[in-house]
PDB file of N, CA and C in Angstrom:
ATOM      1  N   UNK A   1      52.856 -65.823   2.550  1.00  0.00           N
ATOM      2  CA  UNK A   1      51.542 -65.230   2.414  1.00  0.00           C
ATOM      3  C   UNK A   1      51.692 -63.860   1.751  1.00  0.00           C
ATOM      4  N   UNK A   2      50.999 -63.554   0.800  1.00  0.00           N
ATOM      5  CA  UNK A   2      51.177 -62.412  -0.056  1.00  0.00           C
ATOM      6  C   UNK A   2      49.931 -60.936   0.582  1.00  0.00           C
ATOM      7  N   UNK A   3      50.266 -60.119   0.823  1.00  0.00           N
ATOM      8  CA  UNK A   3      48.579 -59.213   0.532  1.00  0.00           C
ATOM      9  C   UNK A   3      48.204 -58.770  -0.876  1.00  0.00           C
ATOM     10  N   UNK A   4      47.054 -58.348  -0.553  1.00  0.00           N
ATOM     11  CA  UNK A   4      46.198 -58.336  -1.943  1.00  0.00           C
ATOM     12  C   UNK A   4      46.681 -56.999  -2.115  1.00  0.00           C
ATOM     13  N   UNK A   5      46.762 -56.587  -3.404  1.00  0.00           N
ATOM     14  CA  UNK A   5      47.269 -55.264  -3.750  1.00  0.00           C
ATOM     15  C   UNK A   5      45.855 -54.336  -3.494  1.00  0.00           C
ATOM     16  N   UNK A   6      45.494 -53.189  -3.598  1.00  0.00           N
ATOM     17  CA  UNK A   6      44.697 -52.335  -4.122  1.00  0.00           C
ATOM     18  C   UNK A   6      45.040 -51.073  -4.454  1.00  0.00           C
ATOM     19  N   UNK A   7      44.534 -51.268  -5.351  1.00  0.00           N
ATOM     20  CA  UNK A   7      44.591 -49.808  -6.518  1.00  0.00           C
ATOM     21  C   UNK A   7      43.671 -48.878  -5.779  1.00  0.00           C
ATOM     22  N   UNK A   8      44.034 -47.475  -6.147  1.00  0.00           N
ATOM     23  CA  UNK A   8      43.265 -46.259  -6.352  1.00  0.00           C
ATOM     24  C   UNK A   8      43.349 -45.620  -7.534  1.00  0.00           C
ATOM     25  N   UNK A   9      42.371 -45.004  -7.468  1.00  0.00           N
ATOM     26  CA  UNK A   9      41.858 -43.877  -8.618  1.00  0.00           C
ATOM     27  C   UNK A   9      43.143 -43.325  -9.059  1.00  0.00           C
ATOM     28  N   UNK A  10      43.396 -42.840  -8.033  1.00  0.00           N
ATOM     29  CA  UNK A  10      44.601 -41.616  -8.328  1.00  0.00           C
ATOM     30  C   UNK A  10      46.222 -42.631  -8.604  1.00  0.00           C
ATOM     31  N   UNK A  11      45.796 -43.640  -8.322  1.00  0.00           N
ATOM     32  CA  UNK A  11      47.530 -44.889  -9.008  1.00  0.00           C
ATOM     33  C   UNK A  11      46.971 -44.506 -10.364  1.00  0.00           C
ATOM     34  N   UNK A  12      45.331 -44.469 -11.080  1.00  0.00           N
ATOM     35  CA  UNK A  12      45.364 -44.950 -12.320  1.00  0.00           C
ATOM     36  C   UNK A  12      45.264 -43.444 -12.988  1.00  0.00           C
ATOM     37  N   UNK A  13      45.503 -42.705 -12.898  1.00  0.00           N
ATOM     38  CA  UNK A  13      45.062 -41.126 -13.239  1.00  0.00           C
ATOM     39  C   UNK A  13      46.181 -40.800 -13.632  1.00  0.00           C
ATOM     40  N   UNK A  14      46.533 -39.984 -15.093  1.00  0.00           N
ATOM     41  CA  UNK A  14      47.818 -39.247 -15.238  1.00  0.00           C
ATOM     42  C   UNK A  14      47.676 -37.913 -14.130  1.00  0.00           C
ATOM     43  N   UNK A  15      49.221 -37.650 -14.569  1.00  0.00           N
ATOM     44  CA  UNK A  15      50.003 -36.338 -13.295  1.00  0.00           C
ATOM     45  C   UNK A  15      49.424 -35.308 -13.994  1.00  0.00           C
ATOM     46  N   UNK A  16      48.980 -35.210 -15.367  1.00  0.00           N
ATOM     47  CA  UNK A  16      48.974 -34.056 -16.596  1.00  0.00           C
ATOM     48  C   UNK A  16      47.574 -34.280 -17.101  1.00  0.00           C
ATOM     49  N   UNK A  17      46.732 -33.024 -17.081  1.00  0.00           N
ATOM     50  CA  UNK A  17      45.723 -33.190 -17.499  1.00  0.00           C
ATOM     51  C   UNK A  17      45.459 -32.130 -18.968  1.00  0.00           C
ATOM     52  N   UNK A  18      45.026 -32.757 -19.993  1.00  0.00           N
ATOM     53  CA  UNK A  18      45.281 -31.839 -21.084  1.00  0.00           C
ATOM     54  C   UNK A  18      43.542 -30.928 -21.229  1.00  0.00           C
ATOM     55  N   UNK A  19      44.466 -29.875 -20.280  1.00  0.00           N
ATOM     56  CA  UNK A  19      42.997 -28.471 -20.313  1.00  0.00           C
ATOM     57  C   UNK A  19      41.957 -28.179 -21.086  1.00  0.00           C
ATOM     58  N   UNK A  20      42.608 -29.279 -22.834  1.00  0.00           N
ATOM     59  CA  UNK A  20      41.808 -28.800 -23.881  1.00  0.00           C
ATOM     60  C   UNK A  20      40.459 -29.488 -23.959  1.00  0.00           C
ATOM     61  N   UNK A  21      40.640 -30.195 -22.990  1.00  0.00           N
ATOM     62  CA  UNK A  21      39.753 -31.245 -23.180  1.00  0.00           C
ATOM     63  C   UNK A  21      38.798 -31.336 -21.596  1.00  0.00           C
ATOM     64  N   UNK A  22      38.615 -30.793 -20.710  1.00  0.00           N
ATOM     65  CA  UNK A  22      38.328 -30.134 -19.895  1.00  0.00           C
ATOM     66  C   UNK A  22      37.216 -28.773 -20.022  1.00  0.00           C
ATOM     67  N   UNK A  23      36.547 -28.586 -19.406  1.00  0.00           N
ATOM     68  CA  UNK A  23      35.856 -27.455 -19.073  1.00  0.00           C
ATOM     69  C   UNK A  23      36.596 -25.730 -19.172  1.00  0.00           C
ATOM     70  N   UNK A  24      36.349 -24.969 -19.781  1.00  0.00           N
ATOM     71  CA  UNK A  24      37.004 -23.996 -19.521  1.00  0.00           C
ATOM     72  C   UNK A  24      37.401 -22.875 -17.945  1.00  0.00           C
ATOM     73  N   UNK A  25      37.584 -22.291 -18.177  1.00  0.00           N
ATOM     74  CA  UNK A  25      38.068 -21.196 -16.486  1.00  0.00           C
ATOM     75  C   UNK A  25      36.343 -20.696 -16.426  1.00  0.00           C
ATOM     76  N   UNK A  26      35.605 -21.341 -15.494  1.00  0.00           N
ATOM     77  CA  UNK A  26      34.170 -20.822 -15.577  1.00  0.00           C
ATOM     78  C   UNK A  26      33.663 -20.019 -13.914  1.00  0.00           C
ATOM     79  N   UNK A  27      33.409 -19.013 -14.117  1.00  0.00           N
ATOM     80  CA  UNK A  27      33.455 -18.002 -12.653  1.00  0.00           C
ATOM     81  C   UNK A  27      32.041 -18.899 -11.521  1.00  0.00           C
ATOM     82  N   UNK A  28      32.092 -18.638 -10.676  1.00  0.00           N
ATOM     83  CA  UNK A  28      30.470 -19.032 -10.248  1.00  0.00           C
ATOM     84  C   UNK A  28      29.626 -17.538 -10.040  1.00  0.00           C
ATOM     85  N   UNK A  29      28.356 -18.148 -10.197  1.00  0.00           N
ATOM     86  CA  UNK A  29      26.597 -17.559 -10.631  1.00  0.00           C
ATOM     87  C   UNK A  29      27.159 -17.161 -12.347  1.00  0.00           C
ATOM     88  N   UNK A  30      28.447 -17.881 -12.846  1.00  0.00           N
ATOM     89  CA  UNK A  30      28.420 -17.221 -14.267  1.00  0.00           C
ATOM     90  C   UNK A  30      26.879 -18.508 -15.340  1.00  0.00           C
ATOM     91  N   UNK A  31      26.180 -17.662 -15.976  1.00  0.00           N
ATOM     92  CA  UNK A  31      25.359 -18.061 -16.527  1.00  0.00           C
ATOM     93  C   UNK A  31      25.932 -19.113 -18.213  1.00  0.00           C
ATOM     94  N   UNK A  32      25.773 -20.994 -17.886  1.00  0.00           N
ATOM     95  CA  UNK A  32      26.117 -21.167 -18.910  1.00  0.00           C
ATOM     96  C   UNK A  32      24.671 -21.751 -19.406  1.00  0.00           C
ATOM     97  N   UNK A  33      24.789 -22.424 -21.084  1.00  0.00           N
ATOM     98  CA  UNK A  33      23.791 -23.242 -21.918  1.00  0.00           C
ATOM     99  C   UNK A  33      24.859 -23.961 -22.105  1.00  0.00           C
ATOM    100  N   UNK A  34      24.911 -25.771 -21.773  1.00  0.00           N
ATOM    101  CA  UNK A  34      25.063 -26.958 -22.492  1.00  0.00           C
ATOM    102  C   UNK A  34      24.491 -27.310 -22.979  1.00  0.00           C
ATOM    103  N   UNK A  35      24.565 -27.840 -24.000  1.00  0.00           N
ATOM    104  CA  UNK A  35      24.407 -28.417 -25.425  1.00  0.00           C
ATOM    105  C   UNK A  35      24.969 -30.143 -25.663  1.00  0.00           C
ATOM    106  N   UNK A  36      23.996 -31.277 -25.761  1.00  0.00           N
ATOM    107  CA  UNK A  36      25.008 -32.777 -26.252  1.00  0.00           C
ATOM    108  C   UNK A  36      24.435 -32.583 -27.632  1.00  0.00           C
ATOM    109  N   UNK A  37      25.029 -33.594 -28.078  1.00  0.00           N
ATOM    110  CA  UNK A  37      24.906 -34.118 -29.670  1.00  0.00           C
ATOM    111  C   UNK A  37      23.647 -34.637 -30.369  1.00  0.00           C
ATOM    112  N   UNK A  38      22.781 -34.959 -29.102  1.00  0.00           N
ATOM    113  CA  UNK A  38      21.142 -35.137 -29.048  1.00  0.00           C
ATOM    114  C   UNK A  38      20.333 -34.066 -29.101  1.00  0.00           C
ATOM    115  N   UNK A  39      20.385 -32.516 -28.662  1.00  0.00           N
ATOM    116  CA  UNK A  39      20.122 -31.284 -28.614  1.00  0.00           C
ATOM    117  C   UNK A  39      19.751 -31.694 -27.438  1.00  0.00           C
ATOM    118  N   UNK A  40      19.607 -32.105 -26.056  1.00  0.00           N
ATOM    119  CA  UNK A  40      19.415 -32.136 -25.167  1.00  0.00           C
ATOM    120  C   UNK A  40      20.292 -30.880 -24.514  1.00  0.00           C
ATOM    121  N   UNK A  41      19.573 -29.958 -23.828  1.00  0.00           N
ATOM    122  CA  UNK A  41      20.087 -28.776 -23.308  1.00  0.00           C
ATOM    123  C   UNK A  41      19.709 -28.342 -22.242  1.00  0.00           C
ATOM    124  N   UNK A  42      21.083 -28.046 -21.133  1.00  0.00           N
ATOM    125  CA  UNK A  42      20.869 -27.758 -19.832  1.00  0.00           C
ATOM    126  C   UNK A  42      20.892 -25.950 -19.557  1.00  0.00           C
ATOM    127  N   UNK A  43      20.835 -25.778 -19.464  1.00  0.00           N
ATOM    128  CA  UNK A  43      20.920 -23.878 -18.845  1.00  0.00           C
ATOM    129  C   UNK A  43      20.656 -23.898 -17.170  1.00  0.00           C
ATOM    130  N   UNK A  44      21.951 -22.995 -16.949  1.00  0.00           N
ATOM    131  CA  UNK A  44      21.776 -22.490 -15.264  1.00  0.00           C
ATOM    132  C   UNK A  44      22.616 -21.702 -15.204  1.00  0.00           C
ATOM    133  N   UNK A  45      23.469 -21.440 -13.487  1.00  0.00           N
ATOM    134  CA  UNK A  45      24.313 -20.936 -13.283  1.00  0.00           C
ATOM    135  C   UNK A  45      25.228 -21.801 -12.564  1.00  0.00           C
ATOM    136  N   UNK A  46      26.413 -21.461 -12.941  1.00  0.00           N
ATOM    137  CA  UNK A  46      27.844 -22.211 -12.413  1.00  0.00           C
ATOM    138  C   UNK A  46      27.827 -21.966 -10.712  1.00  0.00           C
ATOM    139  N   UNK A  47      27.924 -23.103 -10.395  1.00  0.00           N
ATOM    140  CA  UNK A  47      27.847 -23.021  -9.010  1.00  0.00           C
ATOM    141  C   UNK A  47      29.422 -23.564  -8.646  1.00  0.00           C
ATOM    142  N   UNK A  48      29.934 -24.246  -9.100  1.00  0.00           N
ATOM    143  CA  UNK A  48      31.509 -24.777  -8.979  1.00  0.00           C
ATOM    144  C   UNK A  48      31.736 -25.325  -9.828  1.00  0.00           C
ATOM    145  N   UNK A  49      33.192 -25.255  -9.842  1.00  0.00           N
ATOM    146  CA  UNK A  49      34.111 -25.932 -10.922  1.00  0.00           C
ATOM    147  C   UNK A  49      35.472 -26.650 -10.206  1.00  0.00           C
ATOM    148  N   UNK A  50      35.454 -27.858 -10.467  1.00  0.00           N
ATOM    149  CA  UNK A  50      36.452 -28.609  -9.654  1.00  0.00           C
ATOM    150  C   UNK A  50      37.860 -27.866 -10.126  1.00  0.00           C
ATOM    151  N   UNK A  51      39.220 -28.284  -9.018  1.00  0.00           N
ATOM    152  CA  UNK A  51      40.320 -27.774  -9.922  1.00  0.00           C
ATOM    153  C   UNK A  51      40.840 -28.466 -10.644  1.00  0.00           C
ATOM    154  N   UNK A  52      40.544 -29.440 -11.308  1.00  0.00           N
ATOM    155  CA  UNK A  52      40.762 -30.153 -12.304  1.00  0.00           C
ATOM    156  C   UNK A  52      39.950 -29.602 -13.510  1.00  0.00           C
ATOM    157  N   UNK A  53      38.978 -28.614 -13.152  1.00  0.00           N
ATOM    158  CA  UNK A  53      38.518 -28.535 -14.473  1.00  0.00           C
ATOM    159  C   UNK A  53      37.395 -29.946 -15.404  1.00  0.00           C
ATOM    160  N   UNK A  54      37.259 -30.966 -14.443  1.00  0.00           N
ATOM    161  CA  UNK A  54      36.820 -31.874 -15.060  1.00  0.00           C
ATOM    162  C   UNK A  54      34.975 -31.861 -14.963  1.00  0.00           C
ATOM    163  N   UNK A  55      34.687 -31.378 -13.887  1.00  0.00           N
ATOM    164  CA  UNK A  55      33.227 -31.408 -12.864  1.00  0.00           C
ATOM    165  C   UNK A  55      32.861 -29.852 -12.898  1.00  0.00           C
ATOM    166  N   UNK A  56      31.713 -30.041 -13.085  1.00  0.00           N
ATOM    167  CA  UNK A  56      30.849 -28.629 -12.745  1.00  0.00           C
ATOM    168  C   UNK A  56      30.104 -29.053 -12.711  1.00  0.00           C
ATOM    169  N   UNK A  57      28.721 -28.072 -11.329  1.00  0.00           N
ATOM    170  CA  UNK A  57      27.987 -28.059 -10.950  1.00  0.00           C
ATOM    171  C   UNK A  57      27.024 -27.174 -11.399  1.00  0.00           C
ATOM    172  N   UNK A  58      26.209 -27.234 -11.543  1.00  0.00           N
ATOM    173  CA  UNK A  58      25.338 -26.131 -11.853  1.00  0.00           C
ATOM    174  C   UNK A  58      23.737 -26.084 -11.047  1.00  0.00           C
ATOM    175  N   UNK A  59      23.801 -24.824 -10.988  1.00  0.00           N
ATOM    176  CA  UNK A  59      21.897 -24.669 -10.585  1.00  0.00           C
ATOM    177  C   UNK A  59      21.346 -24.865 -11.961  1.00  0.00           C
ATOM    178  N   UNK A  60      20.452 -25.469 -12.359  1.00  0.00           N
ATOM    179  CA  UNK A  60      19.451 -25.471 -13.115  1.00  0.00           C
ATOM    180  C   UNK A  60      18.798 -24.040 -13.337  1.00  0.00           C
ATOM    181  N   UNK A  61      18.008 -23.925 -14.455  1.00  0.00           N
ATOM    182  CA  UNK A  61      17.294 -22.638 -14.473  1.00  0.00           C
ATOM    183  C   UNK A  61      15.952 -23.137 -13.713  1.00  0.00           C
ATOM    184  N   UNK A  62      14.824 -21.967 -14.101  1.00  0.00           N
ATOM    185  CA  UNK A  62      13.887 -23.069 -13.431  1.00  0.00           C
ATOM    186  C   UNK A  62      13.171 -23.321 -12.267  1.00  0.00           C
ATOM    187  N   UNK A  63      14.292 -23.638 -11.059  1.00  0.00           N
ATOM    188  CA  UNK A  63      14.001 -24.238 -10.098  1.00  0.00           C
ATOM    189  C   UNK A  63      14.163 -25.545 -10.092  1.00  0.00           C
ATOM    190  N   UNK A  64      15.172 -26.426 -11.143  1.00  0.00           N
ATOM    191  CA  UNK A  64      15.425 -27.531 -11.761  1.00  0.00           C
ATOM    192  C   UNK A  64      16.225 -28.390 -10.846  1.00  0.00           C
ATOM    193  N   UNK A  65      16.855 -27.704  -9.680  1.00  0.00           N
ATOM    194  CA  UNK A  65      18.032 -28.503  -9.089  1.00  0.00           C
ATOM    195  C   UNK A  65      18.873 -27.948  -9.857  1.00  0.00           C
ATOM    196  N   UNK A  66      20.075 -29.415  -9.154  1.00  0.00           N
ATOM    197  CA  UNK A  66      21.173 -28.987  -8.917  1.00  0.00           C
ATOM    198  C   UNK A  66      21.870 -29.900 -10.093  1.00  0.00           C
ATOM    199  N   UNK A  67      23.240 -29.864 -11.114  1.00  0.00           N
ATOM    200  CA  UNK A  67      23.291 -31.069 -11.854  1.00  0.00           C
ATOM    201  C   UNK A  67      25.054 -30.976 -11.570  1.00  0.00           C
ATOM    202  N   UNK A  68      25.286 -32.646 -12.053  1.00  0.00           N
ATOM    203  CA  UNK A  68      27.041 -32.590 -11.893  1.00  0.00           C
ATOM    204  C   UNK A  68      27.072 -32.999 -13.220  1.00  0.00           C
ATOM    205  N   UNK A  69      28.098 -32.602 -14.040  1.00  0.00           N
ATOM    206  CA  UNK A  69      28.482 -32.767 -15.456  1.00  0.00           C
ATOM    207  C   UNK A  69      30.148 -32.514 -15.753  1.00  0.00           C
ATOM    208  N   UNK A  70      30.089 -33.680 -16.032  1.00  0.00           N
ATOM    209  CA  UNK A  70      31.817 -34.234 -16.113  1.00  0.00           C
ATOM    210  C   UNK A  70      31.962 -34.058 -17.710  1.00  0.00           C
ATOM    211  N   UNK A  71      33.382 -33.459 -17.912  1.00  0.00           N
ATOM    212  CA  UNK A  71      33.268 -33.198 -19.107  1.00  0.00           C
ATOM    213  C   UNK A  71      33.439 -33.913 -19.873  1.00  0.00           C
ATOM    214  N   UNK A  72      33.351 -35.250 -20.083  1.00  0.00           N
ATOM    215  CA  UNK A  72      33.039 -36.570 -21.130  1.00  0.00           C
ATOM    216  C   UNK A  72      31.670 -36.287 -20.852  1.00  0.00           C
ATOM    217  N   UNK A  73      31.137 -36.387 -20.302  1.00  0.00           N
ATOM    218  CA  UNK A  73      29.300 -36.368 -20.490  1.00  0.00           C
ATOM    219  C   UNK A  73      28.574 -36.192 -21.861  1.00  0.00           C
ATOM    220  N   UNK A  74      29.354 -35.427 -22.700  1.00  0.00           N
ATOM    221  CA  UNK A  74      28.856 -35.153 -23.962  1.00  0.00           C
ATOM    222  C   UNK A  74      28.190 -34.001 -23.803  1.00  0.00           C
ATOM    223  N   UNK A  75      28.729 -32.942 -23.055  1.00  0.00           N
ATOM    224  CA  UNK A  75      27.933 -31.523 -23.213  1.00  0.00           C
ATOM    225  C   UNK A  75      28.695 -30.624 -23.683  1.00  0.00           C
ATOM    226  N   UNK A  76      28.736 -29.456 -24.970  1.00  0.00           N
ATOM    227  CA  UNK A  76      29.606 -29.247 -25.011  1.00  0.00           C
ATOM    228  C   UNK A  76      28.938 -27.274 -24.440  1.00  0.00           C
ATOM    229  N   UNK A  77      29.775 -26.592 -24.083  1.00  0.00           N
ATOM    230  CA  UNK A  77      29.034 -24.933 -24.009  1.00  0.00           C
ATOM    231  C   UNK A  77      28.504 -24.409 -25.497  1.00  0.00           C
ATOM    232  N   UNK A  78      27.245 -23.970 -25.149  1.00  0.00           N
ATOM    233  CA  UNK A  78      27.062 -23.465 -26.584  1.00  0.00           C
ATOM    234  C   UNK A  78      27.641 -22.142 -26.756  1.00  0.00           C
ATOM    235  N   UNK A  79      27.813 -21.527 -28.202  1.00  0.00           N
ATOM    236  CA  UNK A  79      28.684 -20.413 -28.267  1.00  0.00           C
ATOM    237  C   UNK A  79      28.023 -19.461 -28.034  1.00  0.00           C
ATOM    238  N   UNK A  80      26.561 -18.956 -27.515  1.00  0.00           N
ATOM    239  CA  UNK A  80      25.759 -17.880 -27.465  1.00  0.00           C
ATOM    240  C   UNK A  80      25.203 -18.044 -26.291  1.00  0.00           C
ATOM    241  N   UNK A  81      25.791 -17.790 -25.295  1.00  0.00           N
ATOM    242  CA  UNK A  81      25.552 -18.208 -23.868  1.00  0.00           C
ATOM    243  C   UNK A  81      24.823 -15.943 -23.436  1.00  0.00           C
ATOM    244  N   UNK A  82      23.356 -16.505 -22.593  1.00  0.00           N
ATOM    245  CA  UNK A  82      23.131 -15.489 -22.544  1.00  0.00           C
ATOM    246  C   UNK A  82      23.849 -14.923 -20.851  1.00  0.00           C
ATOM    247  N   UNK A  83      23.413 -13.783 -20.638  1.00  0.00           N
ATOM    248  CA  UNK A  83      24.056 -12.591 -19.668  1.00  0.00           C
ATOM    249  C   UNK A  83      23.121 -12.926 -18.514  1.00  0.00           C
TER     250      UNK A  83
END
């Protein structure tokens, strides 16, 4: 009788994550603007940043909530992020 194998996330995940491609070092209440390829655009403040660098959270401006944005999502920071 054999058992069934099961996988996790983390069997299928490299050890090395290449930073460049990741979210940058982002502080929290730091104020960003995302930007996708649609002009669809989020603005808030950084509420967390996973240590992977992969996930951030943000407050919405607004009163918008709360959003999670993984950095494949297609958002990229715009370069004129206000203060």
């Amino acid at each position: 009788m054999t058992r069934p194998s099961h996988h996790h996330l983390t069997d299928q995940m490299p050890e090395h994550h290449d930073h460049q491609d990741v979210w940058p070092v982002l502080a929290a209440n730091q104020h960003v603007a995302l930007v996708n390829e649609r002009g669809w655009r989020l603005s808030g403040k950084v509420e967390t940043l996973t240590n992977d660098r992969q996930c951030l959270w943000i407050q919405l401006d607004a009163g918008m909530g709360r959003q999670l944005i993984h950095h494949q999502d297609g958002f990229m920071l715009e370069s004129d992020i206000p203060a």
